[in-house]
Every structure is written in structure tokens, then in C-alpha cells.
N, C-alpha and C. Protein backbone atom coordinates (compact mmCIF):
# COMPACT_ATOMS: atom_id res chain seq x y z
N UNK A 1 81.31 -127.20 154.14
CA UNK A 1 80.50 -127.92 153.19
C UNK A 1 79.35 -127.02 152.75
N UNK A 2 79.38 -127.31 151.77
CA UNK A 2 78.21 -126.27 150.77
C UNK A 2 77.12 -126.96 150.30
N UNK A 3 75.73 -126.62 150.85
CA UNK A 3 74.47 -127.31 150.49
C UNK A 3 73.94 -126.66 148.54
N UNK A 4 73.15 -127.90 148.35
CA UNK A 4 73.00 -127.19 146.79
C UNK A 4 71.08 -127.35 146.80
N UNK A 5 71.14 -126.26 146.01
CA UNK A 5 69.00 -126.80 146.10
C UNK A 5 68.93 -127.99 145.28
N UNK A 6 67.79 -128.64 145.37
CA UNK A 6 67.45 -129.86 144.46
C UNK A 6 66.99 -129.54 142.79
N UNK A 7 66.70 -128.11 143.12
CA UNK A 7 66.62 -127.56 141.57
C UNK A 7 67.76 -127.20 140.80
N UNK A 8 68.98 -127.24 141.71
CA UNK A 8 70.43 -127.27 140.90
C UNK A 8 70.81 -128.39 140.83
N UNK A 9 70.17 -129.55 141.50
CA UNK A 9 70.71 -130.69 141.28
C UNK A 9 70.42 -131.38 140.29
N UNK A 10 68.69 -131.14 139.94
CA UNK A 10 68.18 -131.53 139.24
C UNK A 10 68.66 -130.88 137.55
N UNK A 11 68.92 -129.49 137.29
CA UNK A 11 69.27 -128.92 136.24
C UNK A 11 70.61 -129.68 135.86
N UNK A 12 71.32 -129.93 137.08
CA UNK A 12 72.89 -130.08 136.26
C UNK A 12 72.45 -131.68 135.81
N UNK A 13 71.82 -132.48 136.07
CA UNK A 13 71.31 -133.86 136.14
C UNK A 13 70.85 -133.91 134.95
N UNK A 14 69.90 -133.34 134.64
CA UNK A 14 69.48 -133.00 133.27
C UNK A 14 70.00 -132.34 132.02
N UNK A 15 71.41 -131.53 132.34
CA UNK A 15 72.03 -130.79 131.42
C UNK A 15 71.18 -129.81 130.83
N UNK A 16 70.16 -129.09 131.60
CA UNK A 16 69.45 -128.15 130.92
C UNK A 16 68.23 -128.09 130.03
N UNK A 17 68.48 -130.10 129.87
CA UNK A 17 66.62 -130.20 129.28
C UNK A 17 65.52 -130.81 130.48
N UNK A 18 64.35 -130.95 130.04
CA UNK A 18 63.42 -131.38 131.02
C UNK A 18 63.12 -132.56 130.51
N UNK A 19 63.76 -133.42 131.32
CA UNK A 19 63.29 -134.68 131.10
C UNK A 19 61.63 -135.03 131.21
N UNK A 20 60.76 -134.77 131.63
CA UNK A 20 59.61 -134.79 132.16
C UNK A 20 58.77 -134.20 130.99
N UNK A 21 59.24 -133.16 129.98
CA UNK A 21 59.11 -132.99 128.77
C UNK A 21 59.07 -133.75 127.51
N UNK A 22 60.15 -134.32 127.68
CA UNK A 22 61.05 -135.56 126.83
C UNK A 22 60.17 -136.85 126.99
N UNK A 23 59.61 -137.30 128.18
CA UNK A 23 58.97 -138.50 128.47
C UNK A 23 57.42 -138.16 127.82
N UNK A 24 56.78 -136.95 128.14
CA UNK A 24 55.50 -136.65 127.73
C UNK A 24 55.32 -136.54 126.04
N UNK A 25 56.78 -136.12 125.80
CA UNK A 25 56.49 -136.07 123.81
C UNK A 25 56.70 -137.43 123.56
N UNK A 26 57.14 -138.15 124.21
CA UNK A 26 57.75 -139.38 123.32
C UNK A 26 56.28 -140.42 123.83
N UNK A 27 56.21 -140.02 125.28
CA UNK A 27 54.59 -140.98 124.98
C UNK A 27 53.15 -140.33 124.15
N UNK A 28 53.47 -139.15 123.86
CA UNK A 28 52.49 -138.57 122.96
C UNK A 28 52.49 -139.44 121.58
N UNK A 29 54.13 -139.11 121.07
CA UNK A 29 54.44 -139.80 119.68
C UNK A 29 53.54 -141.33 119.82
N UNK A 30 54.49 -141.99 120.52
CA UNK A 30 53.79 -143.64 120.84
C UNK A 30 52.64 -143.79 120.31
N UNK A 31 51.74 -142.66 120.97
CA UNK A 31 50.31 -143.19 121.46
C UNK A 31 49.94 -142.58 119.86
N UNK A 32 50.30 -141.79 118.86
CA UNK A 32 49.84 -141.23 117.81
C UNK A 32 50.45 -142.62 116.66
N UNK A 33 51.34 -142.70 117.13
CA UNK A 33 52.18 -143.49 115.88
C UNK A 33 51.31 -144.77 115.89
N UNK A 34 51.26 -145.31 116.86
CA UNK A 34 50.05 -146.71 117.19
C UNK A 34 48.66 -146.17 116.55
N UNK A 35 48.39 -145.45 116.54
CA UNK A 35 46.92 -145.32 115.58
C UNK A 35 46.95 -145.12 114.52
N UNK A 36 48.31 -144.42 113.96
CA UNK A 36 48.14 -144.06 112.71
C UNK A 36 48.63 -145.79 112.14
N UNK A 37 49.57 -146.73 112.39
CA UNK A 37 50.04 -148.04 112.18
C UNK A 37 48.81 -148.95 112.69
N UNK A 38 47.97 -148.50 113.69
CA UNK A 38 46.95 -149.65 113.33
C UNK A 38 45.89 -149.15 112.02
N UNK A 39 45.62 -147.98 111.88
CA UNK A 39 44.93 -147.57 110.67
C UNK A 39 45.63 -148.58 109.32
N UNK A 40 46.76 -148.42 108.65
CA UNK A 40 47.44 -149.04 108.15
C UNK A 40 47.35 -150.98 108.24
N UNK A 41 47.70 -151.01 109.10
CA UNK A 41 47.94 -152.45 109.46
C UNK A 41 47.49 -153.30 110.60
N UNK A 42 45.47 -152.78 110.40
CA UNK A 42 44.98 -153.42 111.56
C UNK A 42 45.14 -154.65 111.79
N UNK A 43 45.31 -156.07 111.23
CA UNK A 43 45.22 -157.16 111.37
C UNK A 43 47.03 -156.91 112.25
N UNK A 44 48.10 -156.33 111.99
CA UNK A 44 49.37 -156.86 112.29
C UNK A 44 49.14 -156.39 113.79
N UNK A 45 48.42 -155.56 114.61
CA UNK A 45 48.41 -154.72 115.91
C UNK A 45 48.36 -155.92 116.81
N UNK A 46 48.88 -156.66 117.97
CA UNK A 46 49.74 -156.35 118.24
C UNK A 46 50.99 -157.97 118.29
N UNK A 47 50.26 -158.88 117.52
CA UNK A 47 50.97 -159.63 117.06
C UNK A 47 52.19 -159.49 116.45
N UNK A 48 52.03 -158.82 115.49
CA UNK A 48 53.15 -158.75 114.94
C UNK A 48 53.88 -157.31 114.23
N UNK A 49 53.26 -157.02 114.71
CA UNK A 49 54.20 -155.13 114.98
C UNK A 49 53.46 -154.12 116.70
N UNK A 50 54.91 -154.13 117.00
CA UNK A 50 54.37 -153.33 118.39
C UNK A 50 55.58 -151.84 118.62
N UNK A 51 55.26 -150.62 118.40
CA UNK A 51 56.16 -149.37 118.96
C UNK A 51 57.04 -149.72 120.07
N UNK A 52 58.44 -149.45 119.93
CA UNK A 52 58.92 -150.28 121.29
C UNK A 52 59.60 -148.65 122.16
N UNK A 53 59.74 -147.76 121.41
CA UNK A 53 59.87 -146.42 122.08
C UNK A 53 60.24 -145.36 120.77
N UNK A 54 60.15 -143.86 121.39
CA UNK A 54 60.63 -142.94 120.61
C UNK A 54 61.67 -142.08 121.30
N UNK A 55 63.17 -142.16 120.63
CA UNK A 55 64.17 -141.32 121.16
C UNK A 55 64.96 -140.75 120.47
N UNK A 56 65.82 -139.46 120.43
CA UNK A 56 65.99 -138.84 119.50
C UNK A 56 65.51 -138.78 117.79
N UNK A 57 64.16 -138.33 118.08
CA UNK A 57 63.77 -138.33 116.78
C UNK A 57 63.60 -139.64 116.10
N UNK A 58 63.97 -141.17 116.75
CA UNK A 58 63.40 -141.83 115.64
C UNK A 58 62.31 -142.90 116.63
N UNK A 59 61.63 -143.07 115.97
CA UNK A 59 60.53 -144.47 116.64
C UNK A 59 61.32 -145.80 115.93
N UNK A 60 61.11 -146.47 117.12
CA UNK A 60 61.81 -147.65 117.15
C UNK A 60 61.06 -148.96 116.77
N UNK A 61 60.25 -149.34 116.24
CA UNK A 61 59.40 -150.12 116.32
C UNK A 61 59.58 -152.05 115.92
N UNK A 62 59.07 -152.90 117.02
CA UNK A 62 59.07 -154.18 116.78
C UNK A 62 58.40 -154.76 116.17
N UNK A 63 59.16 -155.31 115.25
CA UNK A 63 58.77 -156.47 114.41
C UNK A 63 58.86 -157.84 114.49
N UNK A 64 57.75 -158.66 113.95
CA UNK A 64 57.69 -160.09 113.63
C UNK A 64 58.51 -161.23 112.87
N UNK A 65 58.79 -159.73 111.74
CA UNK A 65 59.36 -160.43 110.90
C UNK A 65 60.53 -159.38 109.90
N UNK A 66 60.82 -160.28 109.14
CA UNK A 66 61.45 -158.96 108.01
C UNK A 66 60.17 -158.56 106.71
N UNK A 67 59.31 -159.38 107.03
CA UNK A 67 58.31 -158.97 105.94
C UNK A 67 56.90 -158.00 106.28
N UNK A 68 57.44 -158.04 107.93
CA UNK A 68 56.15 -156.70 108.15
C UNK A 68 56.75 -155.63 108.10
N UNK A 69 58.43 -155.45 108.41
CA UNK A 69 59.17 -154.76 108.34
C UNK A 69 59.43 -153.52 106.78
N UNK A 70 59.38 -154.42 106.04
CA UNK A 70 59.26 -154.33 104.81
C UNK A 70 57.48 -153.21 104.12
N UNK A 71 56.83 -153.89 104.91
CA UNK A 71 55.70 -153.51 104.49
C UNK A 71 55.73 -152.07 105.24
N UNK A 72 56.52 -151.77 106.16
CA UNK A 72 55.96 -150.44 107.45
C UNK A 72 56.96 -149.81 106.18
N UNK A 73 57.98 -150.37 105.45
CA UNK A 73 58.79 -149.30 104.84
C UNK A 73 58.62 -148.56 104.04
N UNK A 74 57.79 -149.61 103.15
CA UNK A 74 56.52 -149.11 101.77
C UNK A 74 55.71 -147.93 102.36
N UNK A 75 55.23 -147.47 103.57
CA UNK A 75 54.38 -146.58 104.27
C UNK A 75 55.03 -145.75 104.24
N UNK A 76 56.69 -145.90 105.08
CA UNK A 76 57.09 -144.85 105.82
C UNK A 76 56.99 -143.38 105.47
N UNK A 77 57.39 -142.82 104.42
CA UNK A 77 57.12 -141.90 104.06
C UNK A 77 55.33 -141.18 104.37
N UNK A 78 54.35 -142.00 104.23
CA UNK A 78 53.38 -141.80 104.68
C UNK A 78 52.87 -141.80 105.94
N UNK A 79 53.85 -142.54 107.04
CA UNK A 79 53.51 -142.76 108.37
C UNK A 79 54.16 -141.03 108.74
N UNK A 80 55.09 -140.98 108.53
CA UNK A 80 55.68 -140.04 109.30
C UNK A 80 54.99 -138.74 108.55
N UNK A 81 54.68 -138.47 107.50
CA UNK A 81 53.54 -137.10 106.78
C UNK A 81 52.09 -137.28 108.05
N UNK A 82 51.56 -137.94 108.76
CA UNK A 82 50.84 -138.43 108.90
C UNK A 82 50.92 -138.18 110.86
N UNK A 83 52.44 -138.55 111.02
CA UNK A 83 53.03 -137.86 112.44
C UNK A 83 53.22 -136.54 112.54
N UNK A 84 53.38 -135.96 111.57
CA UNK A 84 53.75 -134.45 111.28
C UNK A 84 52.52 -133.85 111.31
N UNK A 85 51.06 -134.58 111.01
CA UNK A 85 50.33 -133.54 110.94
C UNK A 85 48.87 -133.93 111.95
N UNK A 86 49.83 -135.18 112.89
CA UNK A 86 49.15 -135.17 113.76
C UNK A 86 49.48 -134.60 115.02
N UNK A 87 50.99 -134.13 115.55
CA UNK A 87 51.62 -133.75 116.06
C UNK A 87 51.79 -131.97 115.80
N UNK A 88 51.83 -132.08 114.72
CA UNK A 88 51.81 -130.26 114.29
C UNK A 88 53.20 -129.68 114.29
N UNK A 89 54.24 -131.06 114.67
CA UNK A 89 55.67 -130.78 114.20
C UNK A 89 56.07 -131.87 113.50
N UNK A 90 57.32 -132.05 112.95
CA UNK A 90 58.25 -133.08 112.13
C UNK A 90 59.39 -133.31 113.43
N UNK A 91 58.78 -133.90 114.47
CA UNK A 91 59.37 -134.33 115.17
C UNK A 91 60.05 -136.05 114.98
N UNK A 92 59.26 -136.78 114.43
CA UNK A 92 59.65 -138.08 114.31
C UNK A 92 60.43 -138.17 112.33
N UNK A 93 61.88 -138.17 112.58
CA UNK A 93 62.56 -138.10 111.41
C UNK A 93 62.67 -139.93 110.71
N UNK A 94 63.04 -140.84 111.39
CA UNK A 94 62.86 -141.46 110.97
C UNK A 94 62.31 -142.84 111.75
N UNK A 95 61.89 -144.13 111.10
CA UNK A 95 61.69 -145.19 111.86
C UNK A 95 62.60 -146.60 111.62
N UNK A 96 62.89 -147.17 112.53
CA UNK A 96 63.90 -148.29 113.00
C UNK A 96 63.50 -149.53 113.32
N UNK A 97 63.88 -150.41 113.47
CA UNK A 97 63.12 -151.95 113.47
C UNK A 97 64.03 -152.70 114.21
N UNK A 98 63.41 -153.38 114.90
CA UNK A 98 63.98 -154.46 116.18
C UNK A 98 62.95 -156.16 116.11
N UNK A 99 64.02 -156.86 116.46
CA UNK A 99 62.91 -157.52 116.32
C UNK A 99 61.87 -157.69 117.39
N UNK A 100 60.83 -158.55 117.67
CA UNK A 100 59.71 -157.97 118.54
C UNK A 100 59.99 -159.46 118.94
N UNK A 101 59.87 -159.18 120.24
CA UNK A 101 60.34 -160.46 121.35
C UNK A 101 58.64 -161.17 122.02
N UNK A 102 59.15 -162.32 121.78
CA UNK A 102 57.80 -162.83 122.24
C UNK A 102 57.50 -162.59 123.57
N UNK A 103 55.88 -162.81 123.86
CA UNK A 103 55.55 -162.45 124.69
C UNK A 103 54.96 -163.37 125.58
N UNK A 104 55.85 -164.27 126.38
CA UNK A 104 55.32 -165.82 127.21
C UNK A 104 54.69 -165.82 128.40
């Protein structure tokens, strides 16, 4: 029987990316995308639009309705110019909508 280090375990586990990387950009995005969307749409924060994650490139974000939905779409183009140059890359390509589950 052949012992393996935990740093080969961990690489093949990961396929070569760093997850720990991956978690730190995507809560970076979060935490940028929420300021630049409450700038925008302070009254909707967090009633009725809330970031629900960012993964491969797109932010996922919950909605209230189809009409706040609507309104983040009218932005989008401006939200994400706005991620790009708060981030200093064009990491967030596009944004997605779910609906936003109450909170009891």
C-alpha cells in the first residue's frame, strides 16, 4: 500500500485550481456587486433584491419579483462596467435571476 501527501490529495481534488482562491474572488465579487446594487437600488436592499452567489462568471442574484428583475436589467450593462472597474478585471460576464425566497 502506497501512502499519498495531502497536497496530492488535495491537487487531484481540486483538478489543479485553488478552491480557496475561487471562494475569496467570488466573496470579493458579492461584497462589490452589493454596493454597487445598493447605490442603484437603495430602497430594494434587502427586501427585495438580495446576491445569492457568484460562479462561473455569472452573479446570480434574488429577486422579489419580475419587476425588480426587470429594472436590474435596464442597469446591467452598467452594473457590470461598474464590476469591471471595481475589481480591475471583467470577471463577472453576466447576471441571472432566481427568485428570492422568503425569509420566516
Amino acid at each position: 500500500m502506497s501512502f499519498l501527501t495531502i497536497r496530492k490529495i488535495l491537487e487531484d481534488r481540486s483538478q489543479g485550481q485553488r478552491p480557496l482562491a475561487r471562494q475569496v474572488t467570488a466573496a470579493l465579487v458579492v461584497e462589490k456587486a452589493n454596493q454597487i446594487l445598493e447605490n442603484y437600488f437603495p430602497k430594494l436592499i434587502p427586501d427585495y433584491l438580495n446576491i445569492i452567489c457568484f460562479k462561473n462568471s455569472v452573479l446570480l442574484v434574488g429577486v422579489a419579483s419580475p419587476a425588480v428583475a426587470a429594472e436590474i436589467r435596464l442597469k446591467k450593462k452598467q452594473i457590470l462596467n461598474e464590476l469591471e472597474q471595481a475589481l480591475g478585471t471583467r470577471i463577472v460576464l453576466d447576471i441571472k435571476f432566481a427568485p428570492l425566497q422568503p425569509i420566516f
